[in-house]
Protein backbone atom coordinates (compact mmCIF):
# COMPACT_ATOMS: atom_id res chain seq x y z
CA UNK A 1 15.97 -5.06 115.48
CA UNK A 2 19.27 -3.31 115.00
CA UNK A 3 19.61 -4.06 111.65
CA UNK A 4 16.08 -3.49 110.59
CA UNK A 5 16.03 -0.15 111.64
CA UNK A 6 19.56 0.20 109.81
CA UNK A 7 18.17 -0.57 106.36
CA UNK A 8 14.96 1.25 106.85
CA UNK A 9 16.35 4.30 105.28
CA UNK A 10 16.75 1.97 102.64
CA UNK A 11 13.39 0.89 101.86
CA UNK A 12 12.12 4.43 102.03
CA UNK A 13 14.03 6.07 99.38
CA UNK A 14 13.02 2.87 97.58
CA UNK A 15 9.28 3.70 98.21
CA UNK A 16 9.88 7.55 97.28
CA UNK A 17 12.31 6.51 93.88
CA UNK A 18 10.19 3.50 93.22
CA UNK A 19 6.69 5.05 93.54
CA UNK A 20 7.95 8.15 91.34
CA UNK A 21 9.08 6.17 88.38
CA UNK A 22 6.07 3.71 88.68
CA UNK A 23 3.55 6.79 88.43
CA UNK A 24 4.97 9.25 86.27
CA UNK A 25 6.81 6.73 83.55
CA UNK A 26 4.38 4.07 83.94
CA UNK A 27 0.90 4.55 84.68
CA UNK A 28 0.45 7.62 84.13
CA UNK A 29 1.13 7.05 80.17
CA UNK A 30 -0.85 4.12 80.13
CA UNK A 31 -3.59 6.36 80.93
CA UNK A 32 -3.19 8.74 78.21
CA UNK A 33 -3.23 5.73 76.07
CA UNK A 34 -5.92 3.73 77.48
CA UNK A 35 -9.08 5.95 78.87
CA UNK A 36 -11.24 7.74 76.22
CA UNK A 37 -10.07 11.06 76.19
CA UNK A 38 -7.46 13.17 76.93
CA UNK A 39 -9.57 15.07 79.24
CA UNK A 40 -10.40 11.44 81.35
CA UNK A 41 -6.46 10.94 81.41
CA UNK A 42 -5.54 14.28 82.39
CA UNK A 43 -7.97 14.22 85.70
CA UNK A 44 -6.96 11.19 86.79
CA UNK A 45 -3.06 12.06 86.23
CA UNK A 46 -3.48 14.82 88.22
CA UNK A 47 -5.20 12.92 91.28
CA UNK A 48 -2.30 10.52 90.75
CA UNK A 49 0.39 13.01 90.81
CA UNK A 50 -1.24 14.50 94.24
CA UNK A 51 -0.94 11.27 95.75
CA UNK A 52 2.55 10.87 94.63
CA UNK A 53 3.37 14.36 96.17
CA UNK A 54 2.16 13.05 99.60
CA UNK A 55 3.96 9.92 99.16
CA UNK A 56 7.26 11.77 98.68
CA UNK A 57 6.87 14.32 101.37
CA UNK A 58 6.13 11.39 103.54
CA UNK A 59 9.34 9.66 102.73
CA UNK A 60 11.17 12.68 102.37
CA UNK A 61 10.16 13.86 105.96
CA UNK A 62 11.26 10.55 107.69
CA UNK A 63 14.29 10.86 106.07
CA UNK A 64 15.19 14.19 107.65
CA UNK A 65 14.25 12.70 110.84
CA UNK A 66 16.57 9.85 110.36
CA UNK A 67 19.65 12.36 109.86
CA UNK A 68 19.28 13.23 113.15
CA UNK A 69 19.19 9.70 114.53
CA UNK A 70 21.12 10.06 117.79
CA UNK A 71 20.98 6.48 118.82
CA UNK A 72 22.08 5.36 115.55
CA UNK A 73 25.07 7.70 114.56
CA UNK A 74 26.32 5.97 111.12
CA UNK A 75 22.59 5.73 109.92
CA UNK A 76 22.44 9.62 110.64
CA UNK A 77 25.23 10.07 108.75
CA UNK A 78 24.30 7.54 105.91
CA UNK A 79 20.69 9.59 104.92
CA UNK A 80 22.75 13.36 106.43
CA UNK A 81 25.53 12.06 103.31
CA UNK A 82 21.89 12.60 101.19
CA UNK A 83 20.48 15.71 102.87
CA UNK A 84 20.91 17.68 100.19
CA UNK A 85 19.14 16.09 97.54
CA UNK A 86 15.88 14.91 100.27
CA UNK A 87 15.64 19.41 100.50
CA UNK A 88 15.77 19.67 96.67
CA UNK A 89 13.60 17.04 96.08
CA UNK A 90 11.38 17.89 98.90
CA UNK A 91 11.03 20.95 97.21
CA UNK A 92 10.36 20.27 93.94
CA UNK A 93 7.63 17.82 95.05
CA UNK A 94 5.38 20.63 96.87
CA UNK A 95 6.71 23.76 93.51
CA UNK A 96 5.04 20.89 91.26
CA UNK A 97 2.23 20.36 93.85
CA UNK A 98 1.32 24.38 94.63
CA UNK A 99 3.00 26.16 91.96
CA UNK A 100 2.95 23.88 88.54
CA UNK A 101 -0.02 22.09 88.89
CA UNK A 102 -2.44 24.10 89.42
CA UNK A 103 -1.39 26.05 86.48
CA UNK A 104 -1.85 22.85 84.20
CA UNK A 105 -5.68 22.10 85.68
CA UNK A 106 -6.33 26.06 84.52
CA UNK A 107 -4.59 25.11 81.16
CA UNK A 108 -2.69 28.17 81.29
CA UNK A 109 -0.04 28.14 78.49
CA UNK A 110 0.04 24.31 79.07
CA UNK A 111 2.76 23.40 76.80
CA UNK A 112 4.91 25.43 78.98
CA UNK A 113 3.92 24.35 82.29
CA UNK A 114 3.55 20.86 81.38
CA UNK A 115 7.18 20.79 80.23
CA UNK A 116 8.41 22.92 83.56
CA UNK A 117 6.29 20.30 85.71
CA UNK A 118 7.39 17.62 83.35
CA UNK A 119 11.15 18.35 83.64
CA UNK A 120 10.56 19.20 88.16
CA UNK A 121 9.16 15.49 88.02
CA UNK A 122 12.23 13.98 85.93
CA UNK A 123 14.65 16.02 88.61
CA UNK A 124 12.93 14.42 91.70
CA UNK A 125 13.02 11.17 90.79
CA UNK A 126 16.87 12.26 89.80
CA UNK A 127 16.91 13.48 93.79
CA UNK A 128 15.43 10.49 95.03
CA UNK A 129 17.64 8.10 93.36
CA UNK A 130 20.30 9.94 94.60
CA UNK A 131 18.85 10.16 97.80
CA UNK A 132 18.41 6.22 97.63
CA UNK A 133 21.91 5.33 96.26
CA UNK A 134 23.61 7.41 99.21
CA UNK A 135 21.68 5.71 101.39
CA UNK A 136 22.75 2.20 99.93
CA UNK A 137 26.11 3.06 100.02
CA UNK A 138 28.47 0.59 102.33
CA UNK A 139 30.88 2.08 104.87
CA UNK A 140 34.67 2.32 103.26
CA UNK A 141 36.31 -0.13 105.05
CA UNK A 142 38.38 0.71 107.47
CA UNK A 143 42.15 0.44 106.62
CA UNK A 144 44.67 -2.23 108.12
């Protein structure tokens, strides 16, 4: 049980990376190039991008619970190693969620807040696969 509970930090920065690169480089183009019109694409994107948001705070919020593991110091201070990148990418998940999004439904100068919330997307999924590579990281070895 030990060990499962050791690499669940793991699989959740997997879920938050994973599900973030599988939305917003994969299906969410394929919409844009398979449903009738833009309009079609553009709802369903932004449904999409809602779930992902809940998705990420999800994972994002277990992992700040895990830093303060007390029964399981070194898996505290595997995801605390990450901390800082979980806040920022905590963060940019609910700016693109309440600030940027609602701005591109309105299609208020949407060139420019498509390319903020584009480029708050590209820097999450940067967070998260930071989060998820600290988290992967193995011990140094002790020396001796």
């Amino acid at each position: 049980m030990r060990g499962l509970v050791a690499r669940l930090p793991g699989f959740v920065a997997a879920l938050w990376w994973g599900s973030l690169g599988t939305i917003g480089f994969l299906v969410v183009p394929l919409l844009f190039k398979n449903l009738p019109t833009p309009a079609m694409a553009g709802g369903m994107a932004a449904r999409l991008f809602t779930a992902q948001t809940w998705v990420s705070l999800g994972c994002a919020m277990l992992l700040l619970m895990m830093s303060r593991s007390a029964r399981l110091p070194e898996l505290g201070a595997r995801v605390h190693a990450a901390l800082p990148f979980v806040l920022l990418g905590l963060l940019l998940a609910l700016l693109g969620e309440f600030g940027v999004a609602p701005r591109i439904v309105a299609r208020d100068n949407l060139p420019l807040w498509h390319a903020v919330g584009s480029g708050m997307y590209l820097l999450q999924w940067a967070s998260a696969a930071v989060v998820l590579w600290r988290v992967l990281r193995q011990p140094d070895p002790l020396p001796g």
